[in-house]
Protein backbone atom coordinates (compact mmCIF):
# COMPACT_ATOMS: atom_id res chain seq x y z
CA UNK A 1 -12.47 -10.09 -14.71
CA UNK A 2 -10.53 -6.90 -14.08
CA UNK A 3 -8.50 -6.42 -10.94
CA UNK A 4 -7.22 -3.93 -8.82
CA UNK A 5 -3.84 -3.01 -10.25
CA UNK A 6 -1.54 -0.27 -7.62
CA UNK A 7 -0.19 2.83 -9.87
CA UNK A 8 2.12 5.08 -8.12
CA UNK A 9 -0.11 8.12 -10.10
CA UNK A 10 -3.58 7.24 -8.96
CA UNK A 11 -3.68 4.84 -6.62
CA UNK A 12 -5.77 1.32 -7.02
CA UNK A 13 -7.33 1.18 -10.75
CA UNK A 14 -8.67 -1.68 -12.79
CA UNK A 15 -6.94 -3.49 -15.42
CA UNK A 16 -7.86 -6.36 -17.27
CA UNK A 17 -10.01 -8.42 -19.53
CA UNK A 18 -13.96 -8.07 -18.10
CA UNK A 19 -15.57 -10.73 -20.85
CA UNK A 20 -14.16 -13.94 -21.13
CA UNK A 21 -15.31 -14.21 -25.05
CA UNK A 22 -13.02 -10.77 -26.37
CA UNK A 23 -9.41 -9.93 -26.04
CA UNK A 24 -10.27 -6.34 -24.80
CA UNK A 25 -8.53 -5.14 -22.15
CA UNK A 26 -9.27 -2.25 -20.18
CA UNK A 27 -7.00 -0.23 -18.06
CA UNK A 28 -9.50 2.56 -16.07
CA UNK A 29 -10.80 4.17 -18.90
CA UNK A 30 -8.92 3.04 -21.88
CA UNK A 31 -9.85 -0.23 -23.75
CA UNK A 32 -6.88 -1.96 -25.73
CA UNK A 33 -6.72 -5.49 -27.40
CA UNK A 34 -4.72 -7.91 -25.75
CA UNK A 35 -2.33 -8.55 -28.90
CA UNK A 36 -1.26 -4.73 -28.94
CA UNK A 37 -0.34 -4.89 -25.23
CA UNK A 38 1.78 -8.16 -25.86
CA UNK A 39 3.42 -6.68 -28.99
CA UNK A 40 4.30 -3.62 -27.32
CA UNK A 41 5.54 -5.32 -24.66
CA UNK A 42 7.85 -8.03 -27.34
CA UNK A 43 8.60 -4.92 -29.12
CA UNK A 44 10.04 -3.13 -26.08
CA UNK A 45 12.17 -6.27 -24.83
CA UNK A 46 13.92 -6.46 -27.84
CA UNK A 47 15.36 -2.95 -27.22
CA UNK A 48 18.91 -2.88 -26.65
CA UNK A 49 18.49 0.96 -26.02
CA UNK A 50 16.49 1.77 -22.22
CA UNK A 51 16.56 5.03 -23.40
CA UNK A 52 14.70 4.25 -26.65
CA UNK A 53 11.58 2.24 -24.48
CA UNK A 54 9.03 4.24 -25.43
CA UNK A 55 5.95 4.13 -28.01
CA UNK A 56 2.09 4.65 -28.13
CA UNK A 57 -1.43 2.51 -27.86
CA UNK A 58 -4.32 3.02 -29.72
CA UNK A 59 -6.90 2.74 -27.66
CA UNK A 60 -10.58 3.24 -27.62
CA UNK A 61 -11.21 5.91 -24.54
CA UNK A 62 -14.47 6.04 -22.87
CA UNK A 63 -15.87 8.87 -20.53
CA UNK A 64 -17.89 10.38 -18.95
CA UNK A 65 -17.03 6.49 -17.12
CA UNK A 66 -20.76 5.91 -16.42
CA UNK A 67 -20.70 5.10 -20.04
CA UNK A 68 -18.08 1.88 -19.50
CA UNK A 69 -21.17 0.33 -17.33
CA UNK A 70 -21.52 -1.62 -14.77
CA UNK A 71 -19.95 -4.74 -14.92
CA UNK A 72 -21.20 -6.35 -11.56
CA UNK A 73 -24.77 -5.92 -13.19
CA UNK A 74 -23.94 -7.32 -16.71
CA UNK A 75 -22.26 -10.34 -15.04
CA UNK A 76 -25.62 -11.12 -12.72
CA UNK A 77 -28.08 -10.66 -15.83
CA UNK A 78 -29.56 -7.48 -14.39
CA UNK A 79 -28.39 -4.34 -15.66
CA UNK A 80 -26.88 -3.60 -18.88
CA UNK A 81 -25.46 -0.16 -19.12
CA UNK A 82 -22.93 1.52 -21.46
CA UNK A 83 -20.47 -0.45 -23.07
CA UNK A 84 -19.52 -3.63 -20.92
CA UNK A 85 -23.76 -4.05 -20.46
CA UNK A 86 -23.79 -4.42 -24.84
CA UNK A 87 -21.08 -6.58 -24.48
CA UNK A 88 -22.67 -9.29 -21.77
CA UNK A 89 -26.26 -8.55 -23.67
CA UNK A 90 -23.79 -10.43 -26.98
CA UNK A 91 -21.46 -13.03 -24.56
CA UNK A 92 -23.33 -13.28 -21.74
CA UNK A 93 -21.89 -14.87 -18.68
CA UNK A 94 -21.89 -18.69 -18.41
CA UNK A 95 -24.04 -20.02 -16.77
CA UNK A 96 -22.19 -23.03 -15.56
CA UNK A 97 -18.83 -21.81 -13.19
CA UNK A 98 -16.81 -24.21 -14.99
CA UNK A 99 -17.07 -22.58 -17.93
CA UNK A 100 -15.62 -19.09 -16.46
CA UNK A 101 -12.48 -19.26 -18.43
CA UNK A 102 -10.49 -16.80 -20.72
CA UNK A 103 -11.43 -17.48 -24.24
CA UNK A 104 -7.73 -18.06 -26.09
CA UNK A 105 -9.72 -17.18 -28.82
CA UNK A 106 -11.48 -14.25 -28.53
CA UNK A 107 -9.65 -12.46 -31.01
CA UNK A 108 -12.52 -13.87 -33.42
CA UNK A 109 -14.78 -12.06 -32.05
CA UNK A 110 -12.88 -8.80 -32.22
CA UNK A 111 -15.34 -7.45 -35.33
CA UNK A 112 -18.35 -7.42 -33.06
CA UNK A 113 -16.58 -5.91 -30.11
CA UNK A 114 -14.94 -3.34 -31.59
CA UNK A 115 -18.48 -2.48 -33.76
CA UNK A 116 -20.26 -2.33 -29.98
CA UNK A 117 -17.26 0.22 -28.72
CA UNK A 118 -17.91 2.92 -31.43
CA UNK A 119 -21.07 4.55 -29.81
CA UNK A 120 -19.59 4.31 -26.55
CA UNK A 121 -15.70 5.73 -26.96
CA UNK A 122 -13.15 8.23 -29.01
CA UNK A 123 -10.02 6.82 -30.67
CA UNK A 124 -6.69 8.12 -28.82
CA UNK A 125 -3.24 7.76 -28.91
CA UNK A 126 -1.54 7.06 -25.39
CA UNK A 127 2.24 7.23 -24.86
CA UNK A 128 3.76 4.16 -22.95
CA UNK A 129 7.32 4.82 -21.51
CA UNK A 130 10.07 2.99 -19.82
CA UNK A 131 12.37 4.83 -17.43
CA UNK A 132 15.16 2.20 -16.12
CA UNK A 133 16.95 5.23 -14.18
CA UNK A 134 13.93 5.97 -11.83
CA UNK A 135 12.36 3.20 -12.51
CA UNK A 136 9.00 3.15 -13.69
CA UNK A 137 6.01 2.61 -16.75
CA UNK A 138 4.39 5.56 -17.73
CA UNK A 139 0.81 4.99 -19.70
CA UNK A 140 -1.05 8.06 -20.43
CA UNK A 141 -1.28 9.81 -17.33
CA UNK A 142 -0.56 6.73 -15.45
CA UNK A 143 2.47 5.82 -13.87
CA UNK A 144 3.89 2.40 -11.95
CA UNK A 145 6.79 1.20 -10.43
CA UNK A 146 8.71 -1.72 -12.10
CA UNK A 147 6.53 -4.18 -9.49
CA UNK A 148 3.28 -2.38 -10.33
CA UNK A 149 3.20 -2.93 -14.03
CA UNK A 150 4.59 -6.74 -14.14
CA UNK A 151 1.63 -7.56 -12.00
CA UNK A 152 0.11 -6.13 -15.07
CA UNK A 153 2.02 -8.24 -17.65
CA UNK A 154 1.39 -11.55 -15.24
CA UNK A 155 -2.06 -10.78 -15.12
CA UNK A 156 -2.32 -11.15 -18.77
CA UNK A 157 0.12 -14.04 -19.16
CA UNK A 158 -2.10 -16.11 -16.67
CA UNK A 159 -5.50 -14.97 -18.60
CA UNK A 160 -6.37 -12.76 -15.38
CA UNK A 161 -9.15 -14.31 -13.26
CA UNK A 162 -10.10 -16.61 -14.33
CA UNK A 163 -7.23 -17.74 -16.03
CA UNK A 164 -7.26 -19.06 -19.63
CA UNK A 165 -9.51 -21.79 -21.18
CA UNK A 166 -7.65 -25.12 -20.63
CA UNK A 167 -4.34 -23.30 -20.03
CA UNK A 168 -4.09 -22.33 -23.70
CA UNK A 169 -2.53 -19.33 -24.18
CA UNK A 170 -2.57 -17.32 -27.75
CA UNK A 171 0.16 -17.05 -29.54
CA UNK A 172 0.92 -13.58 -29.34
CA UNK A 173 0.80 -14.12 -25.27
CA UNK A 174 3.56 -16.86 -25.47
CA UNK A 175 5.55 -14.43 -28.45
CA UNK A 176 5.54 -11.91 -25.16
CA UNK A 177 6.35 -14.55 -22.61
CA UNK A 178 9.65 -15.20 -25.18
CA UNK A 179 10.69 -11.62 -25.83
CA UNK A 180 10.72 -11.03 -22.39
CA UNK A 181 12.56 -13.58 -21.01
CA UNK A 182 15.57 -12.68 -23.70
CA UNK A 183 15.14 -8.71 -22.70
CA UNK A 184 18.27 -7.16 -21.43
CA UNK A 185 15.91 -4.60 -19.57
CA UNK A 186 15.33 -4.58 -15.50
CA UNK A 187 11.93 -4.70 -16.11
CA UNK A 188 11.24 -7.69 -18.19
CA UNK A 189 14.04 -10.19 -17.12
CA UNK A 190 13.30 -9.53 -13.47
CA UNK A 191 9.80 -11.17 -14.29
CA UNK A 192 8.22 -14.09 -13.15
CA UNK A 193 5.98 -15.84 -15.46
């Protein structure tokens, strides 16, 4: 389930995965897979250069936002609007609490989700940016300190809320996990995961 993430830009916004059967992440308005936040993350570690910590997301951008739905709705059974409402009419939520975990695997069903985006969003290119000297992330328009965005990167190690299936993590999550703890850069080996 997303979570409210602080951004030193705009305040409290959600990030995070909002169906426990796909890898899709959102973060406000954009929608990213979970793999091309890890590898951009890996690939961002490994830079010896601060200066050189920048590089862009394809991501799937929905507005006006009415059309991401309502995810409080989808989750109860009762109202499935815009995008997240086709994805709970497909995975619906468990009906057993138990079984509120993060699928490890829901890269398999990336096909379908990305086929129930299409109607809903436009396909964008976002810059993501690294500035040790001030320090902070820039995505798109948004912006967090160092603290702000590794409670983003924990979030995703951990499988957000409700954490992931059995503790089993993919293995692009625990590629990130490795990257990062071998980074050079403030931001990554000042991390606790």
């Amino acid at each position: 389930m997303p979570l409210a993430f602080d951004s030193s830009s705009h305040g409290r916004i959600a990030f995070g995965f909002f169906n426990i059967a796909t890898d899709l992440l959102l973060l406000e308005q954009y929608f990213l897979f979970a793999d091309q936040f890890c590898a951009s993350m890996s690939n961002m570690a490994r830079t010896e250069d601060p200066a050189a910590c920048r590089g862009s997301w394809e991501v799937y951008h929905i507005a006006p936002p009415q059309q991401i739905g309502d995810l409080m709705g989808a989750i109860h059974g009762v109202r499935f609007s815009g995008f997240i409402g086709a994805v709970y009419k497909r995975f619906p939520f468990p009906s057993q609490p138990v079984d509120f975990k993060q699928h490890p695997d829901g890269h398999k069903n990336r096909q379908i989700v990305a086929a129930l985006i299409e109607p809903f969003a436009t396909r964008r290119s976002i810059s993501i940016a690294i500035r040790e000297a001030v320090p902070t992330v820039q995505i798109g328009d948004y912006r967090f300190t160092f603290e702000g965005f590794q409670a983003l990167i924990r979030y995703v190690w951990l499988g957000g809320y409700p954490r992931w299936k059995n503790e089993e993590r993919p293995a692009y999550v625990l590629q990130m996990r490795a990257d990062l703890a071998a980074s050079e850069l403030a931001l990554f080996n000042t991390i606790d995961l």
